[in-house]
C-alpha atoms as a PDB file:
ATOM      1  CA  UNK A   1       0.000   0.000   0.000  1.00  0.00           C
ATOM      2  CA  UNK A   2       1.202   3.123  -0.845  1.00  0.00           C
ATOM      3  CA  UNK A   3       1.641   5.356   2.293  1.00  0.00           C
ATOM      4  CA  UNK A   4       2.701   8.340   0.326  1.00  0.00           C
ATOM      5  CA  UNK A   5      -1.027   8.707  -0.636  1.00  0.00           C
ATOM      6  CA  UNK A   6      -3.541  10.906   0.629  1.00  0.00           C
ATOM      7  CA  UNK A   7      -6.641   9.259   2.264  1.00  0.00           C
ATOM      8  CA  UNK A   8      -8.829  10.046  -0.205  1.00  0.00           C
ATOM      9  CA  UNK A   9      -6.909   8.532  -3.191  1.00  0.00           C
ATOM     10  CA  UNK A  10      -5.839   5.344  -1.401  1.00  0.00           C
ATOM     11  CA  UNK A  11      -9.811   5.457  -0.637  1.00  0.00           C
ATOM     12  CA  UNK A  12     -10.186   5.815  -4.663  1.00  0.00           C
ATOM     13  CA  UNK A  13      -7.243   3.259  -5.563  1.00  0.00           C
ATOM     14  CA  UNK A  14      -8.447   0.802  -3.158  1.00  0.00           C
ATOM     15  CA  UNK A  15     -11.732   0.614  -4.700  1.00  0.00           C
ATOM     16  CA  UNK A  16     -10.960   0.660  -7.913  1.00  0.00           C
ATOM     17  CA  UNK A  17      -8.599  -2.685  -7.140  1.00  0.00           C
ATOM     18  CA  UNK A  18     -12.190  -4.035  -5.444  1.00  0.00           C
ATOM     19  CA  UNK A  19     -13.726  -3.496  -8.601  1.00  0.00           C
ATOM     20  CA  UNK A  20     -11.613  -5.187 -10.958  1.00  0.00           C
ATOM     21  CA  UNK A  21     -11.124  -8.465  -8.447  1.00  0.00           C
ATOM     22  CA  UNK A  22     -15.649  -8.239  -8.098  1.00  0.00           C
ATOM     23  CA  UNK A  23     -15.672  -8.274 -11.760  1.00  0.00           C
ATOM     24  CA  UNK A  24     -12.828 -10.862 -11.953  1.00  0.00           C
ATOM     25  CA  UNK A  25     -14.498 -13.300  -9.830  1.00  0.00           C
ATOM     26  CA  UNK A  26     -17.685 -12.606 -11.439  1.00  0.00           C
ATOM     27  CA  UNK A  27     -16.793 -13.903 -14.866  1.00  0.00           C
ATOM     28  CA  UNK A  28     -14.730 -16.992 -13.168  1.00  0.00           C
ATOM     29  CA  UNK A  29     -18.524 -17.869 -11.754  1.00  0.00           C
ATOM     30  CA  UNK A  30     -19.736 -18.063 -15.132  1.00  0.00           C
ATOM     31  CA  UNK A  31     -19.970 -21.666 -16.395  1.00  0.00           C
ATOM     32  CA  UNK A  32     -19.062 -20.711 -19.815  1.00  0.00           C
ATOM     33  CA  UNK A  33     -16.339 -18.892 -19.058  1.00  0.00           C
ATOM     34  CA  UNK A  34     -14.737 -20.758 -16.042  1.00  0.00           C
ATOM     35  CA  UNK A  35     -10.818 -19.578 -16.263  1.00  0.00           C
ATOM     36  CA  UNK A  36      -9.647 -20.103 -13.311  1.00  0.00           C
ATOM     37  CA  UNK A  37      -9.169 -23.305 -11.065  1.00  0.00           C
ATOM     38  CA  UNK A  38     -10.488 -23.658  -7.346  1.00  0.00           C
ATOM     39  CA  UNK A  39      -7.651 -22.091  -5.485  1.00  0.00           C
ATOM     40  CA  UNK A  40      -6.969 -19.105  -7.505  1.00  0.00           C
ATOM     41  CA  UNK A  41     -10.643 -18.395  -7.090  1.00  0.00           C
ATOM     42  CA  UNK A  42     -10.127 -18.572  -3.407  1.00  0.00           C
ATOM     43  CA  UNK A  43      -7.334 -16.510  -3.416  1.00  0.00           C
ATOM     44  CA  UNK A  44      -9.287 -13.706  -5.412  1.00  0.00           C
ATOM     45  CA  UNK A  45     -11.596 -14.179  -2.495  1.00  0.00           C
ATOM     46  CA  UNK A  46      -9.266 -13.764  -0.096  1.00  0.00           C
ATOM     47  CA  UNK A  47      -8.227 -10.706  -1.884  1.00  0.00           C
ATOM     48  CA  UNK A  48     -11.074  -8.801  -1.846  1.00  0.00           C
ATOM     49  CA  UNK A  49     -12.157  -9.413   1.768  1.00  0.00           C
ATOM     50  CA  UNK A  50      -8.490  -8.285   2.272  1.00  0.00           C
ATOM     51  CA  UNK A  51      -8.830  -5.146   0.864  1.00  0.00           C
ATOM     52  CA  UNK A  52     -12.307  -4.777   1.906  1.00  0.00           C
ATOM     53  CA  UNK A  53     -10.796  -4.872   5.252  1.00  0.00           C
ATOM     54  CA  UNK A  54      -8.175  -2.211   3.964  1.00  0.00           C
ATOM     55  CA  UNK A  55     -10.765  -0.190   2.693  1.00  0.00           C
ATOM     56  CA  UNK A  56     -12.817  -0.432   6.401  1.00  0.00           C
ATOM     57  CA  UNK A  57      -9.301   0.834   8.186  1.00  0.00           C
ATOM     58  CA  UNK A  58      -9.210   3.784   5.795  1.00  0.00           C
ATOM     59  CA  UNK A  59     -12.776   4.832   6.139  1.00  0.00           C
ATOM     60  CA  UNK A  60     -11.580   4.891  10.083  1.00  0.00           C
ATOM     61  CA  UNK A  61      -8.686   6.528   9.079  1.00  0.00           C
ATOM     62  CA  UNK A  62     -10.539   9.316   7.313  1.00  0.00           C
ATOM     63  CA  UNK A  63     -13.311   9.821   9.836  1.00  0.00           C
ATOM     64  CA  UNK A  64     -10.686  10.397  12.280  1.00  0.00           C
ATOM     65  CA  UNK A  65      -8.759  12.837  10.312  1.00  0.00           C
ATOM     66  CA  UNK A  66     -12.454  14.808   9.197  1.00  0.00           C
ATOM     67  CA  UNK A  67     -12.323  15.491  12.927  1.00  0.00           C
ATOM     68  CA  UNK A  68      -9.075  16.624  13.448  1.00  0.00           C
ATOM     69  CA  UNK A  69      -9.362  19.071  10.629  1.00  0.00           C
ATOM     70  CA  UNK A  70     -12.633  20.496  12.180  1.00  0.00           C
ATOM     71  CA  UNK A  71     -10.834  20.893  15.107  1.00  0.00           C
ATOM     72  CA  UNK A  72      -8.087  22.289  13.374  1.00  0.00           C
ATOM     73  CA  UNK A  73     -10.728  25.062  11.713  1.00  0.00           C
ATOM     74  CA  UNK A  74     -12.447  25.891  14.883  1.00  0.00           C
ATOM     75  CA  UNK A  75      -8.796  26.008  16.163  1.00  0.00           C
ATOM     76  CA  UNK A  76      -7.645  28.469  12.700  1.00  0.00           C
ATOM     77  CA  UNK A  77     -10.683  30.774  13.900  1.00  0.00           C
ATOM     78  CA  UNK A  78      -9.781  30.849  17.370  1.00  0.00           C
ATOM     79  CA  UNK A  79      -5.806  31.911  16.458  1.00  0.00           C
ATOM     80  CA  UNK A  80      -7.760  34.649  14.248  1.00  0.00           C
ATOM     81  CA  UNK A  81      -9.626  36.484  16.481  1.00  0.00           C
ATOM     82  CA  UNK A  82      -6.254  36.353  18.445  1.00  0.00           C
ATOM     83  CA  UNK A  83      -4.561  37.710  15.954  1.00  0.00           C
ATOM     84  CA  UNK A  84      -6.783  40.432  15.486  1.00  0.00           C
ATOM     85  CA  UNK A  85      -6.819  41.296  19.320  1.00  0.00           C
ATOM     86  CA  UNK A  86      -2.614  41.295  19.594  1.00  0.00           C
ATOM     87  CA  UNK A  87      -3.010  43.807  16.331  1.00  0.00           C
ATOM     88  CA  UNK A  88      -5.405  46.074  18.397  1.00  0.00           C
ATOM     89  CA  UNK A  89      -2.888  45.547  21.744  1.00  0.00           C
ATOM     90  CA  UNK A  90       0.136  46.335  19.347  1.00  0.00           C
ATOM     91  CA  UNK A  91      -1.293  49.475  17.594  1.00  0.00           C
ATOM     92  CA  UNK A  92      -2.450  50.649  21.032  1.00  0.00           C
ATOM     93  CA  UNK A  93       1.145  50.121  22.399  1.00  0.00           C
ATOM     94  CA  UNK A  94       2.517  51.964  19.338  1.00  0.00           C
ATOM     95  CA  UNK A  95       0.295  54.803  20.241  1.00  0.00           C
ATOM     96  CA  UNK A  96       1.639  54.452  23.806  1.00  0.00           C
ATOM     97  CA  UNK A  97       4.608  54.314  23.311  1.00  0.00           C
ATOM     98  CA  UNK A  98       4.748  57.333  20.819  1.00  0.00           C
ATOM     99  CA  UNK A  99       3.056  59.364  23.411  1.00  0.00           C
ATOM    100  CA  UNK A 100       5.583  58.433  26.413  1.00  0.00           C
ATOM    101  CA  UNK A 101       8.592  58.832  24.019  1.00  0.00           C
ATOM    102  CA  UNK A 102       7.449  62.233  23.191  1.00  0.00           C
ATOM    103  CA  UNK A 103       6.363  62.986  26.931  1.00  0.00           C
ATOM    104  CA  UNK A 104      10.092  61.709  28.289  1.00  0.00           C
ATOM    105  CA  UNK A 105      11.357  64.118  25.560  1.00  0.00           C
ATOM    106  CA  UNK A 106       9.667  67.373  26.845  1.00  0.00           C
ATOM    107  CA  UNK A 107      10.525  66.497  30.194  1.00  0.00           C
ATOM    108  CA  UNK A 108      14.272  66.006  29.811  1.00  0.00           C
ATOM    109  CA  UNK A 109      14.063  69.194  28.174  1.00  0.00           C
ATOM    110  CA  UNK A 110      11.958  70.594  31.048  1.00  0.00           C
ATOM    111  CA  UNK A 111      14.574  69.225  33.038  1.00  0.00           C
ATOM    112  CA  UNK A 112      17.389  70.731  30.868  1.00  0.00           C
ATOM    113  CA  UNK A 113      15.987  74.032  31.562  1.00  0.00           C
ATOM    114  CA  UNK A 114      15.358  73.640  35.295  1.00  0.00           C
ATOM    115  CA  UNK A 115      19.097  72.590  35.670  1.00  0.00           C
ATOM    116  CA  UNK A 116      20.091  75.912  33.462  1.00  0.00           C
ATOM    117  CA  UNK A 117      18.475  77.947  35.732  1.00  0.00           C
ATOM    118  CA  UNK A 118      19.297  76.548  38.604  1.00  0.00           C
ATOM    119  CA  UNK A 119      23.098  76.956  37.661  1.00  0.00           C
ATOM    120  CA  UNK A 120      22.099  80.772  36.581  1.00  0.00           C
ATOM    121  CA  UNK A 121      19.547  81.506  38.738  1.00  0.00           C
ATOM    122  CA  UNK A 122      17.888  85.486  38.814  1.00  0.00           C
ATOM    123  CA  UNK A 123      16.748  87.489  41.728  1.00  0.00           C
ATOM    124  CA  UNK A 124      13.048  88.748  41.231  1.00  0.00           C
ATOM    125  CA  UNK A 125      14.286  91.938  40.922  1.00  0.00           C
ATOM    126  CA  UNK A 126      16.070  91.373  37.825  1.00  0.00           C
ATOM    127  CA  UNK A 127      13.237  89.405  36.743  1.00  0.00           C
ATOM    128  CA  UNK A 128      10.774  92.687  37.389  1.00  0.00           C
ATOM    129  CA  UNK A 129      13.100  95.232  35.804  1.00  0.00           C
ATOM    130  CA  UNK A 130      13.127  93.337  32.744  1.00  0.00           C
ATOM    131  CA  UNK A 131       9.680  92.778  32.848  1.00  0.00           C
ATOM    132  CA  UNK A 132       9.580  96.449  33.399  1.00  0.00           C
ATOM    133  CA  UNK A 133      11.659  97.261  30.541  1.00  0.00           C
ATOM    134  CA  UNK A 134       9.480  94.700  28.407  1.00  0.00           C
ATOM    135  CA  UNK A 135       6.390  96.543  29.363  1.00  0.00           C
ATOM    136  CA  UNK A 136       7.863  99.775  28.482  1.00  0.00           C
ATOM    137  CA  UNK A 137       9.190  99.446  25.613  1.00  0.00           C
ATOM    138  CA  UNK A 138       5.734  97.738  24.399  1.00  0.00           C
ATOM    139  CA  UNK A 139       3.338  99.593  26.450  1.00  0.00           C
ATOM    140  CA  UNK A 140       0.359 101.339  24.288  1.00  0.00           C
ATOM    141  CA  UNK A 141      -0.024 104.345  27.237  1.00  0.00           C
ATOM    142  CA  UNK A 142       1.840 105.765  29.924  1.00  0.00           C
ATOM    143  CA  UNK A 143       1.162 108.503  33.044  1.00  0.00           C
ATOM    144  CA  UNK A 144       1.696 112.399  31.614  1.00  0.00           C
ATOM    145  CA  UNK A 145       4.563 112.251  33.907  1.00  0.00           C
ATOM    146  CA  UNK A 146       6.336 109.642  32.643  1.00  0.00           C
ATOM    147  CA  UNK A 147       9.672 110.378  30.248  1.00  0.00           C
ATOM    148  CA  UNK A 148      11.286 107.646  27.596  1.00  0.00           C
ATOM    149  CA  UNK A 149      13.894 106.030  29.042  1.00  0.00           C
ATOM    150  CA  UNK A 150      12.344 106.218  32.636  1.00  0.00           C
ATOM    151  CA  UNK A 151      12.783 102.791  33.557  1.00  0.00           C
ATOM    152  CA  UNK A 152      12.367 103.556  37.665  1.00  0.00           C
ATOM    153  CA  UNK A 153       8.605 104.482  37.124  1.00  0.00           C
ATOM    154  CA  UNK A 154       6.400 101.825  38.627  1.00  0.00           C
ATOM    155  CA  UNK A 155       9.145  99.230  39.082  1.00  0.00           C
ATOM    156  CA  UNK A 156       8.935  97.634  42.660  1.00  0.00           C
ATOM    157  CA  UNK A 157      11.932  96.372  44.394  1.00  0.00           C
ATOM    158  CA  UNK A 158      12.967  93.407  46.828  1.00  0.00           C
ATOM    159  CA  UNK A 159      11.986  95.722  49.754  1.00  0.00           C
ATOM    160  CA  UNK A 160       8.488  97.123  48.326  1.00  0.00           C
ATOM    161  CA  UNK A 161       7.018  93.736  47.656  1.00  0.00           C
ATOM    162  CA  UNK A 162       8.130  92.329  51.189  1.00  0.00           C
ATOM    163  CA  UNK A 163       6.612  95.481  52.564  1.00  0.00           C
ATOM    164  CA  UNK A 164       2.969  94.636  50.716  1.00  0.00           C
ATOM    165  CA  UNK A 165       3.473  91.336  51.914  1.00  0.00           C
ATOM    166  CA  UNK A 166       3.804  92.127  55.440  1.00  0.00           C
ATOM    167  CA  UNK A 167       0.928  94.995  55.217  1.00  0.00           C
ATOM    168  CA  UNK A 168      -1.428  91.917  54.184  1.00  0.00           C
ATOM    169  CA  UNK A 169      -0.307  89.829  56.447  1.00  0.00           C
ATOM    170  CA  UNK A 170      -1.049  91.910  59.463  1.00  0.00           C
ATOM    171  CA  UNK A 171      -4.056  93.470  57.829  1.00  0.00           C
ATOM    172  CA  UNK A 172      -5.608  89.823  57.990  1.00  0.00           C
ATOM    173  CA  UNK A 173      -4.362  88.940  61.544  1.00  0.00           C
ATOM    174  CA  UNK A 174      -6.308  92.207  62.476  1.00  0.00           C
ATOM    175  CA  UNK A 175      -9.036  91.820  60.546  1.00  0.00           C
ATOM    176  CA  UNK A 176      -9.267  88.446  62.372  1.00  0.00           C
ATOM    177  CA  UNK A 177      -8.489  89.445  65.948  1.00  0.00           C
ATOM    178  CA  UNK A 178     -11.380  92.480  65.632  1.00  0.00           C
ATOM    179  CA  UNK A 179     -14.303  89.740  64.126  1.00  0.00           C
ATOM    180  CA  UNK A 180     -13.174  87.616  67.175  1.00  0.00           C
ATOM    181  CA  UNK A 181     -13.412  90.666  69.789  1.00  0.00           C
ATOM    182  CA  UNK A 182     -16.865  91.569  68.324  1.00  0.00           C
ATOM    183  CA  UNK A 183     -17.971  88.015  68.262  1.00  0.00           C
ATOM    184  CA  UNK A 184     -16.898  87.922  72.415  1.00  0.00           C
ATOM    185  CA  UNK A 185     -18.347  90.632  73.066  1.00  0.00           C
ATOM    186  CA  UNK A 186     -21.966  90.430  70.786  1.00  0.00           C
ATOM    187  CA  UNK A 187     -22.391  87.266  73.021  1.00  0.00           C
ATOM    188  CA  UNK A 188     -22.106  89.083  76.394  1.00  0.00           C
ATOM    189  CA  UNK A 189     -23.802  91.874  75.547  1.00  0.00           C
ATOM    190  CA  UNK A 190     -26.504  89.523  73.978  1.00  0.00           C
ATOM    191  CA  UNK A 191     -26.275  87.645  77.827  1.00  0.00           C
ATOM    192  CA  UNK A 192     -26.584  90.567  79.564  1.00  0.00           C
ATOM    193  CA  UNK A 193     -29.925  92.315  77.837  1.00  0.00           C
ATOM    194  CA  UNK A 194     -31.486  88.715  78.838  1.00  0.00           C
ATOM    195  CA  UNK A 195     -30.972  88.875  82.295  1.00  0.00           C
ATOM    196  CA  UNK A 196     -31.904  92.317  82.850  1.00  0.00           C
ATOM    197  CA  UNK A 197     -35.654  93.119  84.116  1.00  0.00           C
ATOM    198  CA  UNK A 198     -38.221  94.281  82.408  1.00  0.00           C
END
């Protein structure tokens, strides 16, 4: 038998061999034509029921392998819709990673910057006279008083916005202590008009 074969066409050879040793021991039946002696018409029997037999183990065969390749479809679909969700996880992580790369690129220059400064860093003052001189030289109005090239107008200094500081500071611990006086002494003088006789 040739294993080499598919199923299906040692299915088709072996019953093509079954047909030609039917028909062969159907004309040895035949009085007329009688060919063949007593054992070689046994051994055509023999024959066929062996490759009947053949054919039976084949029909297993192929039965067997029918399931196996449904499995292996419902298998193939399976793998697909796998294959489709790792696409959607890989485009996703693309995305991801596109967004982190350009994220971790702003902040190391973020970071760049912060270490510049820090190695040149600027009072505020400096920082409000050029703001000041920024604001001049741009400004659409200025006070009747005010001259080009007066860059002291308006400017604060270190010591001016301390000073505003502090004048809020103490303006809302005073603020505070007088709404706690009046609360102390609204009660009392709420106490005191109960007891009193009419």
């Amino acid at each position: 038998m040739s294993f080499h074969l598919s199923t299906k066409e040692r299915l088709l050879l072996l019953v093509d061999d079954m047909e030609l040793i039917a028909k062969e021991l159907i004309d040895n039946l035949a009085p007329k034509h009688q060919k063949t002696s007593t054992a070689e018409h046994t051994a055509l029997v023999d024959l066929l029921v062996a490759k009947d037999e053949e054919f039976r183990k084949t029909l297993e065969l192929a039965d067997e392998q029918a399931k196996i390749e449904q499995k292996m479809d419902e298998l193939r679909a399976k793998v697909d819709i796998q294959d489709r969700e790792i696409q959607k996880l890989q485009k996703s992580l693309k995305e991801a990673e596109h967004i982190l790369s350009t994220a971790i690129f702003q902040a190391r220059q973020k970071l760049a910057s912060i270490n510049q400064a820090n190695k040149r860093p600027v009072s505020s003052e400096e920082l409000i006279k050029y703001a000041h001189r920024i604001s001049s030289a741009n400004a659409v109005s200025a006070p009747l008083t005010w001259c080009i090239g007066e860059f002291s107008y308006g400017m604060p200094g270190d010591y001016n916005i301390k000073l505003f500081c502090y004048r809020n500071f103490v303006k809302e611990i005073m603020n505070e202590t007088i709404m706690k006086t009046e609360r102390q002494f609204g009660n009392r003088d709420h106490y005191s008009h109960k007891k009193r006789p009419t």
